[in-house]
C-alpha atoms as a PDB file:
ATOM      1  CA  UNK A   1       0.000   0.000   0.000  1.00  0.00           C
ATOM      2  CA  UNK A   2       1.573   3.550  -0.705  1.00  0.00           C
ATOM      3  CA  UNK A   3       1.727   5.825   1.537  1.00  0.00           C
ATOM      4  CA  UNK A   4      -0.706   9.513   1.971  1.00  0.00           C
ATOM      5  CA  UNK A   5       1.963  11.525   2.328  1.00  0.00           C
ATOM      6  CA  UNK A   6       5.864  10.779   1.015  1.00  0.00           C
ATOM      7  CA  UNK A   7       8.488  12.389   3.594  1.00  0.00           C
ATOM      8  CA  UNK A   8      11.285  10.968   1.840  1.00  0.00           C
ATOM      9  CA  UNK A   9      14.210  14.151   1.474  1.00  0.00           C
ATOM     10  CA  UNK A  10      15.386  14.880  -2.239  1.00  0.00           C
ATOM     11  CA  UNK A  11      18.433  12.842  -2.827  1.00  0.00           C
ATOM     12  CA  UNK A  12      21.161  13.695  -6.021  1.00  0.00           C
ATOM     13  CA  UNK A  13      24.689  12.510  -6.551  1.00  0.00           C
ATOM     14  CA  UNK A  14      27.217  13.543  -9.510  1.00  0.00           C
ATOM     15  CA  UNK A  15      27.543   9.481 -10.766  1.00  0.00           C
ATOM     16  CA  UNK A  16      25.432   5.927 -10.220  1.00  0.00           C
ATOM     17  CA  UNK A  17      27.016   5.151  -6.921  1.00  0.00           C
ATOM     18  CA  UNK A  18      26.676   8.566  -5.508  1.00  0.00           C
ATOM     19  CA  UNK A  19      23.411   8.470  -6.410  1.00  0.00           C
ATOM     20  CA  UNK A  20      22.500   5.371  -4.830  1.00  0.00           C
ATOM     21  CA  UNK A  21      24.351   5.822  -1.775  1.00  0.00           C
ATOM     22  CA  UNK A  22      22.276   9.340  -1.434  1.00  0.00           C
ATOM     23  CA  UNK A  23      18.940   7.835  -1.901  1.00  0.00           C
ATOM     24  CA  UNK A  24      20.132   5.330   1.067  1.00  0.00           C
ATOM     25  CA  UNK A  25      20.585   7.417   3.010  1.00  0.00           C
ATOM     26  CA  UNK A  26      17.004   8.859   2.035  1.00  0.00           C
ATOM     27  CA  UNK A  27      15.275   5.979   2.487  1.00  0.00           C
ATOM     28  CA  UNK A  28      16.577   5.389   6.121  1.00  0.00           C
ATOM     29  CA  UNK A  29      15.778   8.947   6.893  1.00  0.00           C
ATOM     30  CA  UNK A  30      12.058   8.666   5.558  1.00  0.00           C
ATOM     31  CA  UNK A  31      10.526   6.746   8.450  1.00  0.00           C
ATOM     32  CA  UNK A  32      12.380   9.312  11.275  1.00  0.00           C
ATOM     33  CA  UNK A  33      10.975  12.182   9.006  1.00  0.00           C
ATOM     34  CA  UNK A  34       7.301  10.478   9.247  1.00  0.00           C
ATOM     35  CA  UNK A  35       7.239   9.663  12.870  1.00  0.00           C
ATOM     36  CA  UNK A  36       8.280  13.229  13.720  1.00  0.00           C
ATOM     37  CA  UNK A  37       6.046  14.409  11.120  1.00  0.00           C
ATOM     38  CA  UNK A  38       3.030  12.662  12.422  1.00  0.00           C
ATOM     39  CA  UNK A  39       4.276  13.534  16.633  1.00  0.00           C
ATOM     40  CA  UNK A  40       4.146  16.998  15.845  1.00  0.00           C
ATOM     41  CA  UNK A  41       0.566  16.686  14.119  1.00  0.00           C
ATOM     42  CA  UNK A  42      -0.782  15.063  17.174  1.00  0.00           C
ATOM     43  CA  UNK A  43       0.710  17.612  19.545  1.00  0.00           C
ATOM     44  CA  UNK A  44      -0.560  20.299  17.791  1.00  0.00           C
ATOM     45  CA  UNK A  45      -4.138  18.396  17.576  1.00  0.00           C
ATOM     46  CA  UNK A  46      -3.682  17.663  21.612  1.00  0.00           C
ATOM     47  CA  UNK A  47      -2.138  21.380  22.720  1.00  0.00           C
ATOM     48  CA  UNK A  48      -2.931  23.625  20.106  1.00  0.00           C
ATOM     49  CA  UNK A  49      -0.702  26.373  19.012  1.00  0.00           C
ATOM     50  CA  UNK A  50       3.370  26.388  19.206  1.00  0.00           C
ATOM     51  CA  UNK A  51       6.440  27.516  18.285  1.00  0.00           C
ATOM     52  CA  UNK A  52       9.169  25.740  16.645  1.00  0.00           C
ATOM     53  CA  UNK A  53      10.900  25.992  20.094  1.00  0.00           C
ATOM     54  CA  UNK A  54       8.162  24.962  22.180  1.00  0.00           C
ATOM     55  CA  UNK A  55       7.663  21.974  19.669  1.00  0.00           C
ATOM     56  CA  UNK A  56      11.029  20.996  19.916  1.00  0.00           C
ATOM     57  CA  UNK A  57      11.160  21.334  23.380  1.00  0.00           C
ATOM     58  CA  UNK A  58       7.975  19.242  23.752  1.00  0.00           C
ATOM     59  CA  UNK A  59       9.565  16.392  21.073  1.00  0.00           C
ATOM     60  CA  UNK A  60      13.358  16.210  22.440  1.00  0.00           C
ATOM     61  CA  UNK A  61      14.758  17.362  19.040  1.00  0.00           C
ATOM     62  CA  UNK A  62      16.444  19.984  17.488  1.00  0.00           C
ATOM     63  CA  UNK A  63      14.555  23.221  16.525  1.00  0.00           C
ATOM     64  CA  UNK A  64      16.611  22.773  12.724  1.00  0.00           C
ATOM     65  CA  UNK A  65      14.063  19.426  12.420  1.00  0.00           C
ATOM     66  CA  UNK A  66      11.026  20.559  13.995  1.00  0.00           C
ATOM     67  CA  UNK A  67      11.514  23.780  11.016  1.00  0.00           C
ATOM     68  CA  UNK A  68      12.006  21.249   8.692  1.00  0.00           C
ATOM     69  CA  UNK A  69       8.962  19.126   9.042  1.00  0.00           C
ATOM     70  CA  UNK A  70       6.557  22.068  10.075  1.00  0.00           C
ATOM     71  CA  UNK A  71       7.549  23.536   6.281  1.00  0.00           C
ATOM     72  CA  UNK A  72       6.687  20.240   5.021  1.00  0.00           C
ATOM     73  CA  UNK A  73       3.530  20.279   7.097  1.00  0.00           C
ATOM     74  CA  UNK A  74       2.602  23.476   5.632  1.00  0.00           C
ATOM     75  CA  UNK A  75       3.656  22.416   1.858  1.00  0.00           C
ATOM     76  CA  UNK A  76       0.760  19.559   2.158  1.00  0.00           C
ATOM     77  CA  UNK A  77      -1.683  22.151   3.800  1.00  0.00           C
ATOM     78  CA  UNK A  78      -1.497  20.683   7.253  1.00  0.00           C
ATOM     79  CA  UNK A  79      -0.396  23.613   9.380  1.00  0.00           C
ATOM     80  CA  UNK A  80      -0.625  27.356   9.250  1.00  0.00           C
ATOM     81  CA  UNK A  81       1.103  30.194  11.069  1.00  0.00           C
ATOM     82  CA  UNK A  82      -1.733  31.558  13.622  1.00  0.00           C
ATOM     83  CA  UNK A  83       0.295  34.692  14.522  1.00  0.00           C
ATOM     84  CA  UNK A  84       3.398  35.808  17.040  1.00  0.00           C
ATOM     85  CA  UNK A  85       3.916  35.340  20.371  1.00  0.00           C
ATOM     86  CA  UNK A  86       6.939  37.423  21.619  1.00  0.00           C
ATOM     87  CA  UNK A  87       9.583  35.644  23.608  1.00  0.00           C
ATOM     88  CA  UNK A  88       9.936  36.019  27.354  1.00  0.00           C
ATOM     89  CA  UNK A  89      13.335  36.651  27.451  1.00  0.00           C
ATOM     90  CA  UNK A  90      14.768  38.103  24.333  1.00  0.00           C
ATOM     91  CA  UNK A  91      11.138  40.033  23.288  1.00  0.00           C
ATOM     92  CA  UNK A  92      11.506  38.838  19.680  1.00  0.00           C
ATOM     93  CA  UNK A  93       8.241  37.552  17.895  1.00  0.00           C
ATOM     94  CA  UNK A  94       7.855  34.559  16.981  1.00  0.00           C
ATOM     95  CA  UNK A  95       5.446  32.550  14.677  1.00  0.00           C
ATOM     96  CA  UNK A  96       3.396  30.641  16.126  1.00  0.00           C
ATOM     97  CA  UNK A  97       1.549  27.399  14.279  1.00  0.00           C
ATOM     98  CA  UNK A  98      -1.351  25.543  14.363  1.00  0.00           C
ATOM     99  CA  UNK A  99      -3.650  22.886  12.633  1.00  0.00           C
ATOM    100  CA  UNK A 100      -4.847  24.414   9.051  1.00  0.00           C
ATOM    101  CA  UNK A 101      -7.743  25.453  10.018  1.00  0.00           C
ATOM    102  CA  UNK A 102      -9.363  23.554   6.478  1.00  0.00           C
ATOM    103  CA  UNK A 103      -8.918  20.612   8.309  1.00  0.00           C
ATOM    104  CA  UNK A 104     -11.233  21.328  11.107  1.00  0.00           C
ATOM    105  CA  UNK A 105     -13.774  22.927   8.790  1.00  0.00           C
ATOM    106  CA  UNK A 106     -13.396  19.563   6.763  1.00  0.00           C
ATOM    107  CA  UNK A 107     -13.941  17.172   9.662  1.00  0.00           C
ATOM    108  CA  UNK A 108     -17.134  19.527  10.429  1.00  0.00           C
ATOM    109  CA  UNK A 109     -18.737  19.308   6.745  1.00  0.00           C
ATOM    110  CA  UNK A 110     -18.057  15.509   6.997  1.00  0.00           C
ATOM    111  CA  UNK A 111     -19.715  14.686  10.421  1.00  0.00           C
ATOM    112  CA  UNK A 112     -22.642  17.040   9.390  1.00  0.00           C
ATOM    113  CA  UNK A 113     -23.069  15.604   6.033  1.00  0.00           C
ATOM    114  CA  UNK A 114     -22.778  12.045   7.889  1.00  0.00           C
ATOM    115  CA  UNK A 115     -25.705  12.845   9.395  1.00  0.00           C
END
């Protein structure tokens, strides 16, 4: 069965066994990508709005991944920035993201057409 979503990361090389050794290293990367992919929808789904920080903080990874997947997550239509929250300590914005909110008005049209 194929997958919804592919989270495999572009992979190149300059001859055949530079290219194969790239899309190895791919492939093993794909399900990491996924599960962190899918953690981060569920606490958004279960807290609500975050930060990259506060996500990564919440996950135990690096801020660098958590950016990486939420731009994925907002590629497919997933996630959305919902606005700035500054920081505490420094007084910079920054964005804070959420659930698309399609999604929600998607699940609603579905349970109301349901019955």
């Amino acid at each position: 069965m194929q997958p919804a979503f592919d989270f495999t990361p572009p992979h190149q090389g300059s001859n055949r066994l530079s290219r194969h050794t790239s899309w190895c290293g791919a492939q093993s990367a794909n399900e990491r990508v996924g599960k962190q992919a899918l953690a981060m929808l569920a606490l958004y789904r279960t807290v609500g709005p975050l930060t990259d920080a506060e996500m990564a903080t919440a996950l135990g990874i690096e801020r660098s991944s958590v950016n990486a997947r939420r731009a994925l997550l907002v590629r497919l239509g997933l996630v959305e920035a919902a606005g700035i929250k500054k920081n505490a300590q420094t007084g910079i914005g920054n964005t804070v993201w959420q659930l698309a909110t399609e999604i929600f008005r998607s699940g609603t049209a579905e349970t109301n057409s349901a019955t």
